[in-house]
C-alpha atoms as a PDB file:
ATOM      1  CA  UNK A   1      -1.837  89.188  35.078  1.00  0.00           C
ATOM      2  CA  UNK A   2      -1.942  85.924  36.849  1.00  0.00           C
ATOM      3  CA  UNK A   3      -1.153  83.010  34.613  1.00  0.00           C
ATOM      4  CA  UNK A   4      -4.322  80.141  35.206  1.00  0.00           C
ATOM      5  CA  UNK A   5      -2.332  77.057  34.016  1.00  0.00           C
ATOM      6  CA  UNK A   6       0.119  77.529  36.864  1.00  0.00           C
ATOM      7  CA  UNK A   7      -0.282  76.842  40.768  1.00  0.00           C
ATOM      8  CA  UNK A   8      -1.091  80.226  42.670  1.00  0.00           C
ATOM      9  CA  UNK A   9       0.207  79.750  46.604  1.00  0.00           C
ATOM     10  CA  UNK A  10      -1.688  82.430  48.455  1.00  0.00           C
ATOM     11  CA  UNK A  11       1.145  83.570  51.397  1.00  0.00           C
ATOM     12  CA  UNK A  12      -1.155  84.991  54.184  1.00  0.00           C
ATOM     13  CA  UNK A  13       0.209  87.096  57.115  1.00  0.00           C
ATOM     14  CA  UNK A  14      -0.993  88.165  60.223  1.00  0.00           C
ATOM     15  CA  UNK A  15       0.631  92.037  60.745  1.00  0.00           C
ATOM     16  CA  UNK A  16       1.451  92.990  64.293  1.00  0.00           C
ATOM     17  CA  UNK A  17       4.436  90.830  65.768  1.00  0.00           C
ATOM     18  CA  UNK A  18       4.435  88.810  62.586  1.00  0.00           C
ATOM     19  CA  UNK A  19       5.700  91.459  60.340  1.00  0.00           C
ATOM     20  CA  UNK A  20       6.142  94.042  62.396  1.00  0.00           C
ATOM     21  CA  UNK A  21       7.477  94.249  66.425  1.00  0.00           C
ATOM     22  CA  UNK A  22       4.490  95.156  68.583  1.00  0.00           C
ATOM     23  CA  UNK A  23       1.343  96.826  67.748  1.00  0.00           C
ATOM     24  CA  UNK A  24       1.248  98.811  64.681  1.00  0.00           C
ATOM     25  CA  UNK A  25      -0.761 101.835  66.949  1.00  0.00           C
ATOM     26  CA  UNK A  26       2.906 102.560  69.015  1.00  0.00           C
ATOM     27  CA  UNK A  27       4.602 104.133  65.858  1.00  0.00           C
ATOM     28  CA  UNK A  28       3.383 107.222  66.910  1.00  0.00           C
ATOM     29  CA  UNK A  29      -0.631 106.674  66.690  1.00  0.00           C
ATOM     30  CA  UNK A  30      -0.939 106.444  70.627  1.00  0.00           C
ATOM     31  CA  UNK A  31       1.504 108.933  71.059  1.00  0.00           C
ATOM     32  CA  UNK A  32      -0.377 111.721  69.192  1.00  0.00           C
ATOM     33  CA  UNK A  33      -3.697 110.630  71.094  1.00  0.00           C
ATOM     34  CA  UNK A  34      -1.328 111.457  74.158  1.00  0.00           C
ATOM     35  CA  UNK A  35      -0.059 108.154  75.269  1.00  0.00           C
ATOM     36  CA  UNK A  36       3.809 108.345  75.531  1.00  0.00           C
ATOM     37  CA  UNK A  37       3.500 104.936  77.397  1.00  0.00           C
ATOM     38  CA  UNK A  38       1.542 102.650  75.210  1.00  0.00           C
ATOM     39  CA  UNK A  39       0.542 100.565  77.614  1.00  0.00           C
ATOM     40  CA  UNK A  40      -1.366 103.260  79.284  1.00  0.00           C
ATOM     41  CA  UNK A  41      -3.860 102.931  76.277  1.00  0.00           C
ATOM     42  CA  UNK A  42      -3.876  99.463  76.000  1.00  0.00           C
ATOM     43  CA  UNK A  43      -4.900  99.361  79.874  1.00  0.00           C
ATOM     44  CA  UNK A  44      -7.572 101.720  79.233  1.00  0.00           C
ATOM     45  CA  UNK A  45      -9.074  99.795  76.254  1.00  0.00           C
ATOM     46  CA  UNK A  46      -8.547  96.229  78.468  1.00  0.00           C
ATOM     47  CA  UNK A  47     -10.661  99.103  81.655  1.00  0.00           C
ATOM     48  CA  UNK A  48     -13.468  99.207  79.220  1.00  0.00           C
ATOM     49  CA  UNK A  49     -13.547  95.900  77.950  1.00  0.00           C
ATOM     50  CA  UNK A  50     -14.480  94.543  81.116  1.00  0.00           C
ATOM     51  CA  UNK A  51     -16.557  97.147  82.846  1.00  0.00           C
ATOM     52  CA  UNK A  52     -18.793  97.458  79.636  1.00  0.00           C
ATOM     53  CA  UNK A  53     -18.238  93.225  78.689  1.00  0.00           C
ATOM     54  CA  UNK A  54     -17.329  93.973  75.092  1.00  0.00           C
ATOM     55  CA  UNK A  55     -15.135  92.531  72.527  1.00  0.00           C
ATOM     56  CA  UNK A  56     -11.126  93.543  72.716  1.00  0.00           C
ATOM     57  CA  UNK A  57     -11.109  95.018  69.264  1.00  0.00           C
ATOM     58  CA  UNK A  58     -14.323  96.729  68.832  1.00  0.00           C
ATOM     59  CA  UNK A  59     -12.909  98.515  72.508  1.00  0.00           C
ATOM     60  CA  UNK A  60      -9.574  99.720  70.762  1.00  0.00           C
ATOM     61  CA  UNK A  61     -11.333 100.810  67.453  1.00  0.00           C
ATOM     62  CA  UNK A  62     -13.749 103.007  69.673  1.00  0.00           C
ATOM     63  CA  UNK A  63     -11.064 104.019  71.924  1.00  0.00           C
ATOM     64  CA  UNK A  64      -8.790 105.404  68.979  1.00  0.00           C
ATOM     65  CA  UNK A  65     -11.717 107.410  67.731  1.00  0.00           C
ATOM     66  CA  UNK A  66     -12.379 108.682  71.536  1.00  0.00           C
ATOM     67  CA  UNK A  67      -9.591 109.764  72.282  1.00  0.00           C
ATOM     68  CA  UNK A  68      -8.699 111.251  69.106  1.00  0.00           C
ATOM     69  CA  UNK A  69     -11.988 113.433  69.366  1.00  0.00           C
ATOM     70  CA  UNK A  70     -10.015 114.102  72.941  1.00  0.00           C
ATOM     71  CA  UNK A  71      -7.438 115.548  71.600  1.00  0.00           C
ATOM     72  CA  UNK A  72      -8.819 117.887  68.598  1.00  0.00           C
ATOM     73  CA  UNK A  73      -7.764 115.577  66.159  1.00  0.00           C
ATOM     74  CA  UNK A  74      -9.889 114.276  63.390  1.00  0.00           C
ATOM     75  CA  UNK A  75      -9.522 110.358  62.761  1.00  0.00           C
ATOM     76  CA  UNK A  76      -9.578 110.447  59.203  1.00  0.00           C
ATOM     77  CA  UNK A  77      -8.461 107.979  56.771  1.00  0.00           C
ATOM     78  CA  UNK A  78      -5.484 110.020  55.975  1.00  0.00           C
ATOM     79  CA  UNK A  79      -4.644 110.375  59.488  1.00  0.00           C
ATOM     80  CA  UNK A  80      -4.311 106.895  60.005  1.00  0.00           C
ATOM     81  CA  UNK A  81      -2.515 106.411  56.625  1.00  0.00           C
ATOM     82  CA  UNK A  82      -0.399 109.374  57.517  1.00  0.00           C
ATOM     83  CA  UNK A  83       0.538 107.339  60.940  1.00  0.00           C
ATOM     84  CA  UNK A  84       0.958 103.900  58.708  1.00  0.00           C
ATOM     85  CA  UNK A  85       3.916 105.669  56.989  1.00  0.00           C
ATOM     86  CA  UNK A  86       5.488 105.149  60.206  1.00  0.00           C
ATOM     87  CA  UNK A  87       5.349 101.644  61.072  1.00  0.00           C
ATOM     88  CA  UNK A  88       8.919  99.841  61.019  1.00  0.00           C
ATOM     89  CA  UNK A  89       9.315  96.352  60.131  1.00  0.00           C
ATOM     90  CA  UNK A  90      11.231  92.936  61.161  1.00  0.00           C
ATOM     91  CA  UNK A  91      14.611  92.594  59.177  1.00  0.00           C
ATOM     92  CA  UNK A  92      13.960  91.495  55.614  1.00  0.00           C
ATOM     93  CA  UNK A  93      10.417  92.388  55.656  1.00  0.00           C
ATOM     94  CA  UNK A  94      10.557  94.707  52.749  1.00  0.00           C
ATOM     95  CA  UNK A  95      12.629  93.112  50.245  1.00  0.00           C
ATOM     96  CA  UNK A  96      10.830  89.335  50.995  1.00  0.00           C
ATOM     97  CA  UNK A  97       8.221  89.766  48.903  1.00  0.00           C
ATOM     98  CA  UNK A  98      10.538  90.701  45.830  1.00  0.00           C
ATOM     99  CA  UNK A  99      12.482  87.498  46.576  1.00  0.00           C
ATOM    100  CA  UNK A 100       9.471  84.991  47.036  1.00  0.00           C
ATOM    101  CA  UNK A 101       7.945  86.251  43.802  1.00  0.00           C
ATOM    102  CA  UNK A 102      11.677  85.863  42.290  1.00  0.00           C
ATOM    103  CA  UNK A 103      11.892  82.432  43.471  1.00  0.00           C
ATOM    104  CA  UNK A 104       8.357  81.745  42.381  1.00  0.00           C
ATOM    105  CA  UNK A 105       8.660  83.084  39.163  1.00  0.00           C
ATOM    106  CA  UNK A 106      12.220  80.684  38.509  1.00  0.00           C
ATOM    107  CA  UNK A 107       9.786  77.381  39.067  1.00  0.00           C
ATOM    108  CA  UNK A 108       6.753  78.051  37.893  1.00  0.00           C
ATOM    109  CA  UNK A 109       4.472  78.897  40.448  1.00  0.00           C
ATOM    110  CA  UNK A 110       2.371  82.076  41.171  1.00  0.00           C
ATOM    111  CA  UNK A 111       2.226  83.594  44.266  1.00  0.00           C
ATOM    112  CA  UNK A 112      -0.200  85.887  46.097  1.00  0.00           C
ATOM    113  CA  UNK A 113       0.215  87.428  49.161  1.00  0.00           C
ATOM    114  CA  UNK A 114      -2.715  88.706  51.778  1.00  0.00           C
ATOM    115  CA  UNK A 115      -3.117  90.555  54.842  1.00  0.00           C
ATOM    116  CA  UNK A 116      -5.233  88.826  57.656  1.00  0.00           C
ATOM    117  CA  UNK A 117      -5.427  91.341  60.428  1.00  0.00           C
ATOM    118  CA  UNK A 118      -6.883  92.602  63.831  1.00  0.00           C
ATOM    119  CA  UNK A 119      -5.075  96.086  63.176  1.00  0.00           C
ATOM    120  CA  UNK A 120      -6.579  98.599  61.621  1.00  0.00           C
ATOM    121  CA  UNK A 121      -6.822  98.243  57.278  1.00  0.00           C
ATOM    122  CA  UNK A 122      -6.407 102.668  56.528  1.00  0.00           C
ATOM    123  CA  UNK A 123      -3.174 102.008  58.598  1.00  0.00           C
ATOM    124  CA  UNK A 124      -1.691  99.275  56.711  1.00  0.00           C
ATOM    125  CA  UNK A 125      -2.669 100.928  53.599  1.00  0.00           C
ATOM    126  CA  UNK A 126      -0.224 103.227  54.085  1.00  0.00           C
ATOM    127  CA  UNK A 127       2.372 101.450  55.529  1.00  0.00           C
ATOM    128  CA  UNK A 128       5.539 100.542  53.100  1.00  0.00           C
ATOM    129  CA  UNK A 129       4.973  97.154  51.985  1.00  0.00           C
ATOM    130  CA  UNK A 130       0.765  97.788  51.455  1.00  0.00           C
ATOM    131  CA  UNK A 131       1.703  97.346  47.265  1.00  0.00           C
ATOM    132  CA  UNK A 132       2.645  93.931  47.485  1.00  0.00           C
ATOM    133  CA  UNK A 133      -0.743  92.105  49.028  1.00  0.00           C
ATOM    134  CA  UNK A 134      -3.318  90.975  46.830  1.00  0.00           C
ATOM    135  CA  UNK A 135      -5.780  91.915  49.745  1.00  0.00           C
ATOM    136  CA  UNK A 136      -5.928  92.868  52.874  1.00  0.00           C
ATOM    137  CA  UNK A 137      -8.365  92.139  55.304  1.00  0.00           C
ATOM    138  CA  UNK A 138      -8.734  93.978  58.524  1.00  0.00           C
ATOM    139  CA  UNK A 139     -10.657  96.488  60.835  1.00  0.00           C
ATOM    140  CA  UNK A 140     -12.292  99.523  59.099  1.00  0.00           C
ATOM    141  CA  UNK A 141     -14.201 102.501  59.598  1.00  0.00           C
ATOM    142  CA  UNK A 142     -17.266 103.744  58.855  1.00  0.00           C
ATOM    143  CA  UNK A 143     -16.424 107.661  57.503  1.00  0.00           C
ATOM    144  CA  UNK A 144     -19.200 110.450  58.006  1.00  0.00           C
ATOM    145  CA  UNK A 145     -19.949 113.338  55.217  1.00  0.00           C
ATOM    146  CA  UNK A 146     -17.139 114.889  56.773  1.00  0.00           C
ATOM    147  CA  UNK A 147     -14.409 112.093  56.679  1.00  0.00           C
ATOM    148  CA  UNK A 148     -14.120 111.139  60.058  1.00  0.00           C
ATOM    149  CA  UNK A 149     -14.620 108.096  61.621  1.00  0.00           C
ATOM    150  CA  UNK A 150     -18.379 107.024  63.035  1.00  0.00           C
ATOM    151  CA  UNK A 151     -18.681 103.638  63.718  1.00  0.00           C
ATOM    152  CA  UNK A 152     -16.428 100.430  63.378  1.00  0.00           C
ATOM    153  CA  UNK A 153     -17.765  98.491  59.800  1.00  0.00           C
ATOM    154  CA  UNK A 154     -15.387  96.029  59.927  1.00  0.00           C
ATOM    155  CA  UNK A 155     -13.924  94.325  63.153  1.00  0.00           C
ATOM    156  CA  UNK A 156     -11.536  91.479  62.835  1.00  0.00           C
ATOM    157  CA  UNK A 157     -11.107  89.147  65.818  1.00  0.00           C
ATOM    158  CA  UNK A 158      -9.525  85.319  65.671  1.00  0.00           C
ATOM    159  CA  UNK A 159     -12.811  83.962  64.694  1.00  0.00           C
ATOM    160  CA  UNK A 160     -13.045  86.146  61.870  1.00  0.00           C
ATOM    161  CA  UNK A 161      -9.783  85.641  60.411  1.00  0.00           C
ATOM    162  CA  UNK A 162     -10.792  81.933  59.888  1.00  0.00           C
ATOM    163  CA  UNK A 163     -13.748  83.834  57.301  1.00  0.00           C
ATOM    164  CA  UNK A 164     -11.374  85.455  55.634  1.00  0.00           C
ATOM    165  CA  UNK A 165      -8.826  82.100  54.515  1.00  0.00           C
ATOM    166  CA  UNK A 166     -12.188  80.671  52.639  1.00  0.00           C
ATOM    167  CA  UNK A 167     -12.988  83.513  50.832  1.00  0.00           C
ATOM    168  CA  UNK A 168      -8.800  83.234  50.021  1.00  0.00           C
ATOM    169  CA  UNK A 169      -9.621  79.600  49.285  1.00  0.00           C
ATOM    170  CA  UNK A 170     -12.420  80.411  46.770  1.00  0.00           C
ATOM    171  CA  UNK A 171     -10.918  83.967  45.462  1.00  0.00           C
ATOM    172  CA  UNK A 172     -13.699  86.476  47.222  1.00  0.00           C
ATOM    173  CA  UNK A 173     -12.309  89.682  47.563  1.00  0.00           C
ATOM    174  CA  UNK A 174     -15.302  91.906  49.260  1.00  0.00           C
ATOM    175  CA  UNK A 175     -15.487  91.511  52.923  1.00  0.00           C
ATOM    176  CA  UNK A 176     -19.964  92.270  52.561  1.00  0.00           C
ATOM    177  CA  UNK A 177     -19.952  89.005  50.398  1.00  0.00           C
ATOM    178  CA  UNK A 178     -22.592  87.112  52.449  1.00  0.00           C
ATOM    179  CA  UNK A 179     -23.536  85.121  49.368  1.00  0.00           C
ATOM    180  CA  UNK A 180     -20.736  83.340  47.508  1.00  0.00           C
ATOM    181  CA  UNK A 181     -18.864  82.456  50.622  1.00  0.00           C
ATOM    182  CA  UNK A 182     -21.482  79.929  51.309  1.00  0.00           C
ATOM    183  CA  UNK A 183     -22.206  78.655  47.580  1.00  0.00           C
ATOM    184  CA  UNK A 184     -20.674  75.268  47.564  1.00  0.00           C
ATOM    185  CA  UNK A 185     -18.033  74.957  45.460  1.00  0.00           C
ATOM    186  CA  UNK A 186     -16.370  71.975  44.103  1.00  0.00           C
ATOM    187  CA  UNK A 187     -12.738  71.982  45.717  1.00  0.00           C
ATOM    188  CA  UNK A 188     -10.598  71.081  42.439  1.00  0.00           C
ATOM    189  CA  UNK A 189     -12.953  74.476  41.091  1.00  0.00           C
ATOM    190  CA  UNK A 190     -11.519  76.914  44.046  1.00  0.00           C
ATOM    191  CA  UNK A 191      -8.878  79.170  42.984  1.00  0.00           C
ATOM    192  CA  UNK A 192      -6.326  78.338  45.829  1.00  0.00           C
ATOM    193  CA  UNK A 193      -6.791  75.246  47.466  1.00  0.00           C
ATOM    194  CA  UNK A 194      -6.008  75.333  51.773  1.00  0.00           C
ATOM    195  CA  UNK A 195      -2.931  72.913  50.564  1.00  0.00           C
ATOM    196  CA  UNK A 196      -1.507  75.790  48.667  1.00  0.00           C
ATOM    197  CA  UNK A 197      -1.571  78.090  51.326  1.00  0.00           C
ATOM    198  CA  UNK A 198       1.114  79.655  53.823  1.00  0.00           C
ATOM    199  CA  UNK A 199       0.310  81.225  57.179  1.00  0.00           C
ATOM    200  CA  UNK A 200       2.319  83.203  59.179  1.00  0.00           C
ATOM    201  CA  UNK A 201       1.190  84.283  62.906  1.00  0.00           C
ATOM    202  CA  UNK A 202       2.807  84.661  66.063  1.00  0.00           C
ATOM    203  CA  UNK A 203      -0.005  84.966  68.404  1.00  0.00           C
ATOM    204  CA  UNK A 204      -3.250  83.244  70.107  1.00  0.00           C
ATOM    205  CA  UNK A 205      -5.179  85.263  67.938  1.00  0.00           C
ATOM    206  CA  UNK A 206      -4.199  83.210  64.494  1.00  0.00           C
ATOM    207  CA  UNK A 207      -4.806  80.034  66.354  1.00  0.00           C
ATOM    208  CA  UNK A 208      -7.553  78.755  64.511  1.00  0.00           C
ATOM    209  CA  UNK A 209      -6.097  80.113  60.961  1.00  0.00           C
ATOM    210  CA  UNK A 210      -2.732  78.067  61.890  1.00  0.00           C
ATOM    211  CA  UNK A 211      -5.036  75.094  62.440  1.00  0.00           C
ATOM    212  CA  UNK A 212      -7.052  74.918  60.017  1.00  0.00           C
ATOM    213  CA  UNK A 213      -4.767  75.367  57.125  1.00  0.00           C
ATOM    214  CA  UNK A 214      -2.421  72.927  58.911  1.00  0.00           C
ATOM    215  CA  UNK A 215      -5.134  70.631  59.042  1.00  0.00           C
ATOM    216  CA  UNK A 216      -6.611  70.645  55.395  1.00  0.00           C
ATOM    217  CA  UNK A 217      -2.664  70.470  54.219  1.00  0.00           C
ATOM    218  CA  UNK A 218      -1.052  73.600  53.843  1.00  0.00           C
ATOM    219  CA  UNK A 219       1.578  75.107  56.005  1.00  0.00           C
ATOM    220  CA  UNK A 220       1.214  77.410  59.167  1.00  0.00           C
ATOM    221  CA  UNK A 221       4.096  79.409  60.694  1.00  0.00           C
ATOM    222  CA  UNK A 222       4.446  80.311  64.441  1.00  0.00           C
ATOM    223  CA  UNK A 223       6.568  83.573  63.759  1.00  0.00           C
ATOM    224  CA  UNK A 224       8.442  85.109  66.951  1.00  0.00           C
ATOM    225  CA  UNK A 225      10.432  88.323  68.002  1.00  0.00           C
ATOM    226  CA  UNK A 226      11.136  87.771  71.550  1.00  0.00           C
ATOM    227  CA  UNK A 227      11.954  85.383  74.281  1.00  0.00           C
ATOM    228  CA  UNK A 228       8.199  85.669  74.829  1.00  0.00           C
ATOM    229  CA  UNK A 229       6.861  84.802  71.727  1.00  0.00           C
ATOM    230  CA  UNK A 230       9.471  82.061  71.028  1.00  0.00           C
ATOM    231  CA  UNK A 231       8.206  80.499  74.165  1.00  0.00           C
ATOM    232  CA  UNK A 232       4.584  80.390  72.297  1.00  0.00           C
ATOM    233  CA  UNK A 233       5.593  79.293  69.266  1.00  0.00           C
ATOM    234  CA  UNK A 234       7.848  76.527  70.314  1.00  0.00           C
ATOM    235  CA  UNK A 235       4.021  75.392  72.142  1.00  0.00           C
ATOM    236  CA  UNK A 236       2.367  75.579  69.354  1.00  0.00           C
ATOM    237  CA  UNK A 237       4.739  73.222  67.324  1.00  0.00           C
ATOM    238  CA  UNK A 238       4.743  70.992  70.039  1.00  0.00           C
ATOM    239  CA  UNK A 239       1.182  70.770  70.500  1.00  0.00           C
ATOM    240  CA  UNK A 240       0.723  70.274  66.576  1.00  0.00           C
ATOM    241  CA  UNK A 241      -0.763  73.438  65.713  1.00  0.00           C
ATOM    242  CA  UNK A 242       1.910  74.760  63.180  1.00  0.00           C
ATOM    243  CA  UNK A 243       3.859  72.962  60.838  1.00  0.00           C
ATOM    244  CA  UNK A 244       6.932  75.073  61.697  1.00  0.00           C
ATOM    245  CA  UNK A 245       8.156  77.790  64.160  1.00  0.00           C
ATOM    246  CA  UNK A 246      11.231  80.342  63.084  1.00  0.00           C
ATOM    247  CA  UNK A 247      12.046  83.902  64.455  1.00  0.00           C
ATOM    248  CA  UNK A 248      10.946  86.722  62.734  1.00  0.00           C
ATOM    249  CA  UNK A 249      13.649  86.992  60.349  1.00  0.00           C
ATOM    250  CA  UNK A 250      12.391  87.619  56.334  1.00  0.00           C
ATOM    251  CA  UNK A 251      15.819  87.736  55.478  1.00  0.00           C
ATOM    252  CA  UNK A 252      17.113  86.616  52.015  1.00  0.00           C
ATOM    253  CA  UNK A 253      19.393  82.926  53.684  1.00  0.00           C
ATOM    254  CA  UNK A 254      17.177  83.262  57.053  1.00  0.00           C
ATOM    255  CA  UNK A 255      15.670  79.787  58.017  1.00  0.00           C
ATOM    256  CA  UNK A 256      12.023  81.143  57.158  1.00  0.00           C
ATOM    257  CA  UNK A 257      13.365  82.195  53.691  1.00  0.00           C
ATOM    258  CA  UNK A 258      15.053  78.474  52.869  1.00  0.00           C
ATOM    259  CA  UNK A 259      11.849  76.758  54.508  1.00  0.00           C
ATOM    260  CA  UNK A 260       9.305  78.718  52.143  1.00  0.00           C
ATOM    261  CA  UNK A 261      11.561  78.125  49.233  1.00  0.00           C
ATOM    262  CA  UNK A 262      11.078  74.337  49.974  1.00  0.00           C
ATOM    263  CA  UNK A 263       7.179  74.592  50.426  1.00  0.00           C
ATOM    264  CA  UNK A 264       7.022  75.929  46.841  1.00  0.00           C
ATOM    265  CA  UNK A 265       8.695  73.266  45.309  1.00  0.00           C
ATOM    266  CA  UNK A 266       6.941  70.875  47.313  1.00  0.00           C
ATOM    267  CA  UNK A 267       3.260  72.817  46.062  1.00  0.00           C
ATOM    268  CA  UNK A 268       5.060  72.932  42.262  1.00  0.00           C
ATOM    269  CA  UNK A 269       6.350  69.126  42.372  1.00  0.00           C
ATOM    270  CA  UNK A 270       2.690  68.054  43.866  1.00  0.00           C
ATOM    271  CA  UNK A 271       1.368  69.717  41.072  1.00  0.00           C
ATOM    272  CA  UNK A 272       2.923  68.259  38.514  1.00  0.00           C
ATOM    273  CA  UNK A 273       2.535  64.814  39.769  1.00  0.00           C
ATOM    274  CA  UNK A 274      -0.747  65.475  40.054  1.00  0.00           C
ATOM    275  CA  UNK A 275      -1.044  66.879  35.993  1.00  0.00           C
ATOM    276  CA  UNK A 276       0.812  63.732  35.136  1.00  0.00           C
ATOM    277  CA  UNK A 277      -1.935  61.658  36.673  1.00  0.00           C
ATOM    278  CA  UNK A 278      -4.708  63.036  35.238  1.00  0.00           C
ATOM    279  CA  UNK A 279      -3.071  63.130  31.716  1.00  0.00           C
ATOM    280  CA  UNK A 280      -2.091  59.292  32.105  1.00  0.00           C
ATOM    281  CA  UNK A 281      -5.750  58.666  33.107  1.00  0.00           C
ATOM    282  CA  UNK A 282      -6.841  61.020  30.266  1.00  0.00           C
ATOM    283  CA  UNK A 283      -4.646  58.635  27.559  1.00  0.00           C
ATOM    284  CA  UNK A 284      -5.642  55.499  29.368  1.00  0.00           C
ATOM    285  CA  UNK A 285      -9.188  56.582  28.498  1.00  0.00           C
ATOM    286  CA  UNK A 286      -8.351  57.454  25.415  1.00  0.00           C
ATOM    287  CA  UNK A 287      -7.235  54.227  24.241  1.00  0.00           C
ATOM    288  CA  UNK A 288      -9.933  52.016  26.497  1.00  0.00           C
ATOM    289  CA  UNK A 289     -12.833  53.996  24.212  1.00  0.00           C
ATOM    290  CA  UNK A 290     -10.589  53.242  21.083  1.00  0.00           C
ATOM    291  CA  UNK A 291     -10.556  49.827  21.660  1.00  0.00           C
ATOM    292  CA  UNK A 292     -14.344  49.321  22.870  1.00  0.00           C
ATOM    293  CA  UNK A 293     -14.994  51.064  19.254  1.00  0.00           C
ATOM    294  CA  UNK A 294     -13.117  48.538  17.414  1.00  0.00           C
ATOM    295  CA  UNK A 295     -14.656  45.426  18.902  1.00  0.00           C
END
């Protein structure tokens, strides 16, 4: 149970080549749909995109169901759990969410950590680290009366993701919420302010989540794994986009690990100052109404 007098930090990650190298599909997904050369399939969903003009995503979530009907199989939820199981991580993945929470714990600040995704949710759900978020948001299926997959109900592209950090920001859980999300709601009353928030990304796709919690004062993370994606990420730093850019190393002394430390006790010191404030105000009140009452 959460403890409401203390700052909650919400730690949101993108999942393919931020926690994980590549696309979560290649540990073994593609391969069983008959793809021993992943890029085959990812050529074949970019083939459709463009003859048929339709969004990237949508195409792969279709395209995993096709070709899965292809080959006999039925694209169930626990099929794509099953091939979750599989997915391997960056080093220090796995243990940095025991660490952070440690750490977190040790100064007095609560942490939360969430899953903003284009991948596929069934999949992450059964991947090894699914226990630690508080949420994840990501593409779904639709299941018939049989269990297989029908129709796409959730699709997550870049513009999407940007949904999902306010309904973070004002602690909305269901992805149907079409209601709540736009109630206005006084900032000091949201449950995790964009200040207290962490993003991690390593690709164009978390653009505009790097940006805007960069821009309404939290801190955004340009994560890479390769020469590639190190090239990116040093251009978004320069360009002002993310606060910081660090290879993809969760690592208990890596520079990620040390930089996140210090972002907590930033958010707890902040905090505190800010506590101090309003009970100085509070006691300057306090005695100004005193005094008015004895004149």
């Amino acid at each position: 149970m959460m403890d409401t007098t203390l700052p909650t930090v919400a730690l949101v990650y993108d999942f393919d080549g931020t926690l994980a190298p590549g696309n979560m599909q290649e540990f073994g997904l593609l391969q069983a749909l008959g793809y021993d050369n992943p890029n085959d399939f990812w050529n074949l969903c970019d083939q459709i995109a463009k003859t048929n003009d339709a969004g990237g995503i949508a195409v792969v979530m279709y395209a995993i169901q096709a070709e899965a009907q292809r080959m006999g199989l039925r694209c169930t939820r626990e099929m794509l759990r099953t091939f979750g199981e599989k997915v391997e991580f960056f080093d220090g993945v796995t243990k940095w969410f025991d660490h952070i929470n440690t750490y977190a714990q040790q100064i007095g600040v609560q942490v939360k950590h969430y899953i903003n995704s284009s991948g596929l949710k069934e999949m992450i759900n059964g991947c090894a680290i699914a226990h630690h978020f508080e949420n994840i948001y990501a593409c779904t299926y639709l299941y018939d009366a049989q269990g297989e997959a029908c129709w796409p109900s959730v699709v997550v592209d870049y513009t999407k993701k940007t949904q999902f950090l306010f309904k973070i920001n004002k602690g909305i859980r269901e992805v149907s919420d079409r209601v709540r999300i736009n109630e206005f709601v006084p900032t000091e009353a949201r449950p995790v302010p964009f200040e207290r928030m962490i993003y991690f990304g390593d690709g164009e796709t978390d653009v505009p989540c790097m940006r805007t919690v960069k821009s309404n004062g939290g801190h955004s993370f340009a994560v890479y794994g390769n020469d590639k994606k190190r090239a990116l990420a040093q251009q978004l730093l320069s360009e002002g986009r993310v606060n910081f850019a660090c290879a993809a190393d969760y690592t208990e002394n890596s520079e990620m690990m040390v930089i996140v430390k210090r972002i907590l006790d930033k958010i707890k010191a902040d905090y505190m100052l800010t506590q101090h404030e309003v009970e100085n105000r509070d006691t300057l009140n306090m005695f100004t109404a005193i005094g008015d009452s004895l004149e």
